[in-house]
Protein backbone atom coordinates (compact mmCIF):
# COMPACT_ATOMS: atom_id res chain seq x y z
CA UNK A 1 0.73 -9.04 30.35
CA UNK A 2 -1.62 -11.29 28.18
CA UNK A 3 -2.69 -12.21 24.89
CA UNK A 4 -5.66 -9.95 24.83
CA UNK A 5 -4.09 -6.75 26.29
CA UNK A 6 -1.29 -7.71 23.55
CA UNK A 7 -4.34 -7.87 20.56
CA UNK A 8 -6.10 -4.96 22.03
CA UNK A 9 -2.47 -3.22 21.89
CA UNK A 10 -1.29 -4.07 18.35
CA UNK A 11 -5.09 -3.32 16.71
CA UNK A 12 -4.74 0.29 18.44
CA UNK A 13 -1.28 0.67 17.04
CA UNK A 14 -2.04 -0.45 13.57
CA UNK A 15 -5.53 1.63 13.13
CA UNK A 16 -4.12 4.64 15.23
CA UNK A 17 -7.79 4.53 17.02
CA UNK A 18 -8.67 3.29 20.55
CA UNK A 19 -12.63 3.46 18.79
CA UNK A 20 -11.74 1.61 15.52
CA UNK A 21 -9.74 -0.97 17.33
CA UNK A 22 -12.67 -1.79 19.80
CA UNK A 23 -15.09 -2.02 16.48
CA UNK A 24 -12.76 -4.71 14.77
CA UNK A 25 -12.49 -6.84 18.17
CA UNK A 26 -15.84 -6.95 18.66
CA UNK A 27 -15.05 -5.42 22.40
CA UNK A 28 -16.28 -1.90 24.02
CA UNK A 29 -13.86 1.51 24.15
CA UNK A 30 -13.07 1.47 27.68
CA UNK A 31 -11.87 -2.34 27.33
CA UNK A 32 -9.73 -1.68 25.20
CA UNK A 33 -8.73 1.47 26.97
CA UNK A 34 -7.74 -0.74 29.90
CA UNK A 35 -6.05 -3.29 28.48
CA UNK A 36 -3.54 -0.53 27.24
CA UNK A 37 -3.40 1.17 30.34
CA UNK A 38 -3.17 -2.21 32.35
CA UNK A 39 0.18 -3.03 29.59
CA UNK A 40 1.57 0.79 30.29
CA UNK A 41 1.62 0.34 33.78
CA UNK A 42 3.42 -3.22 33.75
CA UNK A 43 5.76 -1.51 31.41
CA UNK A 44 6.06 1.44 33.17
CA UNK A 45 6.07 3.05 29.87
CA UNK A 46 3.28 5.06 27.57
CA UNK A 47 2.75 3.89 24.61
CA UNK A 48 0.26 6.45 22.69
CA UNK A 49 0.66 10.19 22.77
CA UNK A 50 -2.90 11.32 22.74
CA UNK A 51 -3.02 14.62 20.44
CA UNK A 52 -6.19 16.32 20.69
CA UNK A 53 -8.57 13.70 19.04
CA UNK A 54 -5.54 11.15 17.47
CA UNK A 55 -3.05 9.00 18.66
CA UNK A 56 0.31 9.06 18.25
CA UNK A 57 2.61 5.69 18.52
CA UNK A 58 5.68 5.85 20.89
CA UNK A 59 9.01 4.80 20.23
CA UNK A 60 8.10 2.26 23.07
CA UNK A 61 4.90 1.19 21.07
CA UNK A 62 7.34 0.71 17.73
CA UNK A 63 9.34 -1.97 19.76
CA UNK A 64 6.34 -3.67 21.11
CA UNK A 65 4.62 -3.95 18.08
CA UNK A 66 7.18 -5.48 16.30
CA UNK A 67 7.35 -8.10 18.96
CA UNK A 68 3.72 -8.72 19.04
CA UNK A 69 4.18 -8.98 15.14
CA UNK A 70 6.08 -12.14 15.57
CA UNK A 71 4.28 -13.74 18.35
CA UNK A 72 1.00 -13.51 16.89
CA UNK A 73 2.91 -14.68 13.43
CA UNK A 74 4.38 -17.74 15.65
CA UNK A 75 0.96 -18.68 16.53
CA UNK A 76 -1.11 -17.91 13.44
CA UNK A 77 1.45 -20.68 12.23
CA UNK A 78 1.06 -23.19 15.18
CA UNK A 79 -3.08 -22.90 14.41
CA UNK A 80 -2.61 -23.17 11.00
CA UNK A 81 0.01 -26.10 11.03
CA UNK A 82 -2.12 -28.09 13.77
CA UNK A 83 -5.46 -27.84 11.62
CA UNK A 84 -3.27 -29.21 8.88
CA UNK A 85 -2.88 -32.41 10.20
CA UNK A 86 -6.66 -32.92 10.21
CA UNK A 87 -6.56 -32.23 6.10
CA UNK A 88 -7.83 -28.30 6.99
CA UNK A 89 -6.20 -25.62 5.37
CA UNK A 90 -7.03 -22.38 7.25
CA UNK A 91 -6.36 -18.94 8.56
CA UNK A 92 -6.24 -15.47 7.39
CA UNK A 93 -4.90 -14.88 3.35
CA UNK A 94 -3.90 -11.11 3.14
CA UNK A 95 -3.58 -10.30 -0.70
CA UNK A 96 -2.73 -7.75 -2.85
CA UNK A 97 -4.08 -6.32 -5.94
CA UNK A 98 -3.29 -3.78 -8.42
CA UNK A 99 -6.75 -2.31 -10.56
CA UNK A 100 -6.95 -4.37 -12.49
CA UNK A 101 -6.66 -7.82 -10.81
CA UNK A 102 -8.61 -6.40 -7.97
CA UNK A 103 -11.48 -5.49 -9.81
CA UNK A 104 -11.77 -8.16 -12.45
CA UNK A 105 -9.82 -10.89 -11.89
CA UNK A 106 -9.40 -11.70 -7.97
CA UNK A 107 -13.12 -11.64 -7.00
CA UNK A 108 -13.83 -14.75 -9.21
CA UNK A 109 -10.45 -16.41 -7.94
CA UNK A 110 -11.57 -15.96 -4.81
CA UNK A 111 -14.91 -17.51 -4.87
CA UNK A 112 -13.79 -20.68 -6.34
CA UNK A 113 -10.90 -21.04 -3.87
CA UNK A 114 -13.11 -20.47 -0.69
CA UNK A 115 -15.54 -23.12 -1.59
CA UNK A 116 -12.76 -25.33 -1.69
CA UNK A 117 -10.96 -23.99 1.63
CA UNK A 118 -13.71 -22.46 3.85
CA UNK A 119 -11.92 -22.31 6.94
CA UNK A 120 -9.87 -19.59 4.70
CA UNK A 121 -10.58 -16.23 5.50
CA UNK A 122 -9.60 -13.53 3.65
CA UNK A 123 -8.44 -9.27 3.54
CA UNK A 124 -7.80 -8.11 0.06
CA UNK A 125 -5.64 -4.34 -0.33
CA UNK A 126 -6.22 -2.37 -3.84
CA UNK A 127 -3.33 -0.20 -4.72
CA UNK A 128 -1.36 0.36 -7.40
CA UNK A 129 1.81 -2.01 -8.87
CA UNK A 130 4.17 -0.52 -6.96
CA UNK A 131 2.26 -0.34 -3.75
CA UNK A 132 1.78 -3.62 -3.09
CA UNK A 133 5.26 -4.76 -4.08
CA UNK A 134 6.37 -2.11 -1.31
CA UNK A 135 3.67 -3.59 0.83
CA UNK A 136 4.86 -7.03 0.34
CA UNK A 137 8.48 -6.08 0.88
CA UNK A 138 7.12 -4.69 4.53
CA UNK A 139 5.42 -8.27 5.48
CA UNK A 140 2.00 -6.71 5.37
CA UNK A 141 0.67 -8.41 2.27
CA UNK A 142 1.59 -12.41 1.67
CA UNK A 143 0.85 -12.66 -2.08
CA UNK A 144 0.70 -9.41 -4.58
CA UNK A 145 -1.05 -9.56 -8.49
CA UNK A 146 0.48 -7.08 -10.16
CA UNK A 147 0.75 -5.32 -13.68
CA UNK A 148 4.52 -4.65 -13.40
CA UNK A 149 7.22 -6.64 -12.74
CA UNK A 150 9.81 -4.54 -10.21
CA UNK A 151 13.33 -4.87 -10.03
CA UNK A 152 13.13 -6.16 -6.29
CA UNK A 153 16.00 -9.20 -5.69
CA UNK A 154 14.13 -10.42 -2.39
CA UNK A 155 10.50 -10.80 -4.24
CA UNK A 156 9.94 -14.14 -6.59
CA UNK A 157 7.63 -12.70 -10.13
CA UNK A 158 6.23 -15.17 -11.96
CA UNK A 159 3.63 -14.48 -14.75
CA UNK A 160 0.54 -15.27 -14.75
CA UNK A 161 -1.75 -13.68 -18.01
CA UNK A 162 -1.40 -11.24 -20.69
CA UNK A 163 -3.76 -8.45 -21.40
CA UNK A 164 -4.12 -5.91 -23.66
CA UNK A 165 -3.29 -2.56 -23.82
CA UNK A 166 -5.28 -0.43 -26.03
CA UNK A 167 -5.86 3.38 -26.89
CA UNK A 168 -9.35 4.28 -25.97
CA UNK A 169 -12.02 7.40 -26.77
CA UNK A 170 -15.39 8.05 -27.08
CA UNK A 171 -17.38 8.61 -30.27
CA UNK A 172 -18.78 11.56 -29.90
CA UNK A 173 -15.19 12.73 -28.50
CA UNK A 174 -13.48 11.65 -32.20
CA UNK A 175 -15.41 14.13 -34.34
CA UNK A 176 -14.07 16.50 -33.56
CA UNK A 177 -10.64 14.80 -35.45
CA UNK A 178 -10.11 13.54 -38.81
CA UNK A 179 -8.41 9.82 -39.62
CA UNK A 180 -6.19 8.51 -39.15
CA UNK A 181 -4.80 8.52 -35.96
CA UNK A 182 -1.28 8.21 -35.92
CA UNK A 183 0.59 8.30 -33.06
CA UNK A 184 1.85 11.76 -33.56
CA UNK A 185 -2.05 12.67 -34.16
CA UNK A 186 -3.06 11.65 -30.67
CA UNK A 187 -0.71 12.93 -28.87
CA UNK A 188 -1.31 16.22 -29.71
CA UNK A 189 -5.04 15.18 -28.07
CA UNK A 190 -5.63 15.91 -24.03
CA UNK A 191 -5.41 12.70 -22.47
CA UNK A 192 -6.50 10.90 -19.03
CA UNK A 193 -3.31 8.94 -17.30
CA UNK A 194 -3.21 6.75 -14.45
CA UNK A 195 -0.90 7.93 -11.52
CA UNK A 196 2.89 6.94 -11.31
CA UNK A 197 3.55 3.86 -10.14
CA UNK A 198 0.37 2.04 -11.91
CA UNK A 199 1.22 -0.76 -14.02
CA UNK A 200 -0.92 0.04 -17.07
CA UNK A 201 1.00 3.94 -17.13
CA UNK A 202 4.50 2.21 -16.52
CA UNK A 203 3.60 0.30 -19.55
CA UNK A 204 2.52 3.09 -22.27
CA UNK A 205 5.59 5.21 -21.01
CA UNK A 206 7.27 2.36 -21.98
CA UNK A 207 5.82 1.87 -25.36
CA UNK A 208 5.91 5.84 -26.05
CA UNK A 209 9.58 5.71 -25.61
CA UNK A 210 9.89 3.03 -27.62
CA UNK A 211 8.04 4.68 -30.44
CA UNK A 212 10.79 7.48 -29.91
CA UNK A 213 8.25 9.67 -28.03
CA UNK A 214 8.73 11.26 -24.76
CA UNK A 215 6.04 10.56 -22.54
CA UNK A 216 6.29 14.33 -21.22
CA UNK A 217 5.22 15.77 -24.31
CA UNK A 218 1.71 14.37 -23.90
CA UNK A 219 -1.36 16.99 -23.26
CA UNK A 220 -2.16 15.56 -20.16
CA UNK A 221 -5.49 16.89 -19.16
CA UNK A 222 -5.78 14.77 -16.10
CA UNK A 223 -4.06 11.97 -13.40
CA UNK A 224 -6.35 9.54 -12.28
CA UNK A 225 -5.80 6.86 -9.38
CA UNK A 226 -8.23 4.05 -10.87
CA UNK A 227 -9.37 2.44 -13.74
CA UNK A 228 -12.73 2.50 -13.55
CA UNK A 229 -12.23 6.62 -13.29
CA UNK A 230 -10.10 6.82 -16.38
CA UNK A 231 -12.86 4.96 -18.33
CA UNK A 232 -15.80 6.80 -16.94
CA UNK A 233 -13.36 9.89 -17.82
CA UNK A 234 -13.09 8.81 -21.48
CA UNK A 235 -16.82 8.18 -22.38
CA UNK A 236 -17.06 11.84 -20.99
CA UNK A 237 -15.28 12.76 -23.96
CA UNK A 238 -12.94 14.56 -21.86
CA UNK A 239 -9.73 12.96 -23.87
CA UNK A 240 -8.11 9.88 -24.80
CA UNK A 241 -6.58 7.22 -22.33
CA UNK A 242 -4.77 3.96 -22.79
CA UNK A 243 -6.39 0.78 -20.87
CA UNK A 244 -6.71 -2.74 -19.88
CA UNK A 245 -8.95 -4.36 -22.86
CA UNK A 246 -10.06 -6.65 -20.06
CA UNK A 247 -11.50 -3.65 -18.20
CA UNK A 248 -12.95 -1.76 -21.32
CA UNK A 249 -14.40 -4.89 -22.81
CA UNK A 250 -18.37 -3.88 -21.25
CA UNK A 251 -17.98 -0.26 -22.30
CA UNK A 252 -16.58 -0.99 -25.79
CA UNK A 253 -19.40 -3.93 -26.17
CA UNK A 254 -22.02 -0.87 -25.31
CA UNK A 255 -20.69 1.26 -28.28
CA UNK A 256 -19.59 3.91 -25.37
CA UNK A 257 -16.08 3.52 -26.18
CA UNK A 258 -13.70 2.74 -29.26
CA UNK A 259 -10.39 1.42 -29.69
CA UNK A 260 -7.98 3.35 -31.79
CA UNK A 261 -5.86 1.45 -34.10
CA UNK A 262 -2.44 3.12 -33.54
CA UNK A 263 0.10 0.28 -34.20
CA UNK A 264 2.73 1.76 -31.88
CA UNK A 265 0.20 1.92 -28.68
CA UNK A 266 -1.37 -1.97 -29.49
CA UNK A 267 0.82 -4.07 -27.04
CA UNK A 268 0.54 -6.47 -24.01
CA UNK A 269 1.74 -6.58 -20.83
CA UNK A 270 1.33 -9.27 -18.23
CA UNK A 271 0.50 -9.61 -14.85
CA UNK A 272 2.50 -11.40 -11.76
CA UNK A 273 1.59 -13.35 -8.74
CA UNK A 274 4.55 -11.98 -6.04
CA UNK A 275 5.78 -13.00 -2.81
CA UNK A 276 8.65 -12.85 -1.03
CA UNK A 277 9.98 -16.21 -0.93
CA UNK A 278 12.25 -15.58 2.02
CA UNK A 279 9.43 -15.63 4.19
CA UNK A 280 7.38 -18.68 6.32
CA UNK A 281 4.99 -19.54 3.89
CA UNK A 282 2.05 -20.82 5.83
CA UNK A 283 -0.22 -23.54 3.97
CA UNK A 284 -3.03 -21.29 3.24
CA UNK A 285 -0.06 -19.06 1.70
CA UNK A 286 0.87 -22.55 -0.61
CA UNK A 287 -1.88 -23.65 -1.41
CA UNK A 288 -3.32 -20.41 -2.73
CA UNK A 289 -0.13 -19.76 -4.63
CA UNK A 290 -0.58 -22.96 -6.32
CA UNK A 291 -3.86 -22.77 -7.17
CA UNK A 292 -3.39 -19.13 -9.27
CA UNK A 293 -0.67 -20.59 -10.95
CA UNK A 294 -2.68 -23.92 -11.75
CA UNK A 295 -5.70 -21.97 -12.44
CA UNK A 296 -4.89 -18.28 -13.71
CA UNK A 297 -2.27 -20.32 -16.51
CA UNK A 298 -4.96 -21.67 -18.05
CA UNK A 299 -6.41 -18.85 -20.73
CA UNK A 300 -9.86 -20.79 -20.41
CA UNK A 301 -9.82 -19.43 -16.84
CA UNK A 302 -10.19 -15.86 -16.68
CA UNK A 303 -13.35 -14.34 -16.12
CA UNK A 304 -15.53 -13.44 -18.73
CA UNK A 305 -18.35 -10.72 -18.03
């Protein structure tokens, strides 16, 4: 048993493909084939159920993996630690990002902080807010920006920005409906949501109930699992849809979309940084955490398009 039949092993396991593992280790199928079947046979033990054209993990493979989790943990650290010394901070950053701080917020971050650390490398996951909080949770994701804060004891929130929330449609969609549009006008309108668990639909629920409105009384026309597709389903003139002002801002400044003024549905929410403080934090993990809260604090900071 070595360190590369161990890789080969834990990239199978985690992409459930002999193929994709080969393609992200830069080695050939039938290496990686071997080094498996070169750990099954020390083991005594398979590993992988094959199952016509997919894999299956083993109960074997479950205890391995976690094994190989924390040796390749213990020496991520050692690497990172050493090059430390020698004023370096390096290694692999794996974030997450709900829409909208994956789309307009983290890309910039990003390119800043690798010019200042480019021995940094780094894997960015998209999903929504309560994703990556379970994500995080599950040590597969070292620092979350999210749009919701969760009611998770282990995880350390701490905010970051506001942004708006506003009630969006498109011109040509409004004709067809006379001012003003009170809250009890719109929602008598089809509208496009954002799946459960988003941050920006956890927030107008929120708000709806607040107004003394149940959220399951709206005409919901369709569920979306992005921003970008609830906008693009809005200047359709398909219905109405509530949205980051952040990620409207170019379709609003192109006259394709309006903002309603409906004083119940104008609000803000704000976005966290999470981690789970429990947890080694590696250097790369510190410094980056420092830097969004030094940087992303500072209003003058966000992006503008």
């Amino acid at each position: 048993m070595d360190i590369r039949q161990l890789r080969a092993f834990s990239k199978v396991y985690e992409r459930k493909s002999f193929s994709r593992a080969a393609e992200e280790l830069f080695l050939s199928q039938p290496t990686i084939s071997a080094h498996v079947a070169s750990l099954e046979q020390f083991m005594e033990v398979s590993f992988f159920d094959r199952l016509g054209r997919g894999i299956q993990p083993t109960q074997a493979a479950d205890v391995l993996y976690r094994h190989c989790k924390t040796i390749f943990d213990a020496l991520d650290q050692a690497e990172t630690e050493i090059r430390l010394l020698s004023n370096k901070v390096s290694g692999e950053l794996v974030l997450g990002g709900s829409t909208i701080p994956a789309n307009y917020l983290i890309p910039s971050l990003l390119n800043s902080f690798l010019l200042r650390y480019p021995d940094v490398s780094i894997s960015l996951i998209q999903g929504d807010s309560r994703e990556i909080v379970n994500q995080i949770l599950l040590g597969n994701i070292s620092i979350g920006i999210v749009g919701a804060r969760e009611n998770v004891p282990e995880l350390e929130f701490v905010a970051l920005f506001d942004d708006s929330l506003i009630v969006l449609a498109a011109p040509d969609f409004l004709r067809a409906y006379a001012p003003p549009f009170t809250l009890d006008c719109i929602t008598r309108m089809p509208w496009i949501v954002r799946q459960p668990g988003s941050g920006t639909q956890l927030a107008t629920e929120s708000a709806l109930q607040a107004a003394g409105f149940s959220p399951r009384m709206l005409r919901v026309l369709s569920v979306v699992d992005s921003t970008e597709a609830l906008l693009r389903f809005v200047r359709c003139g398909l219905g109405i849809a509530v949205s980051s002002k952040l990620a409207a801002r170019d379709y609003i400044q192109r006259g394709e979309l309006v903002a309603l003024d409906v004083p119940e549905l104008q609000f803000h929410r704000s976005f966290y940084v999470v981690h789970n403080p429990q947890r080694h934090q590696f250097p790369v993990i510190r410094f980056f955490l420092n830097y969004l809260i030094d940087t992303v604090s500072q209003p003058a900071s966000l992006p503008v398009k």
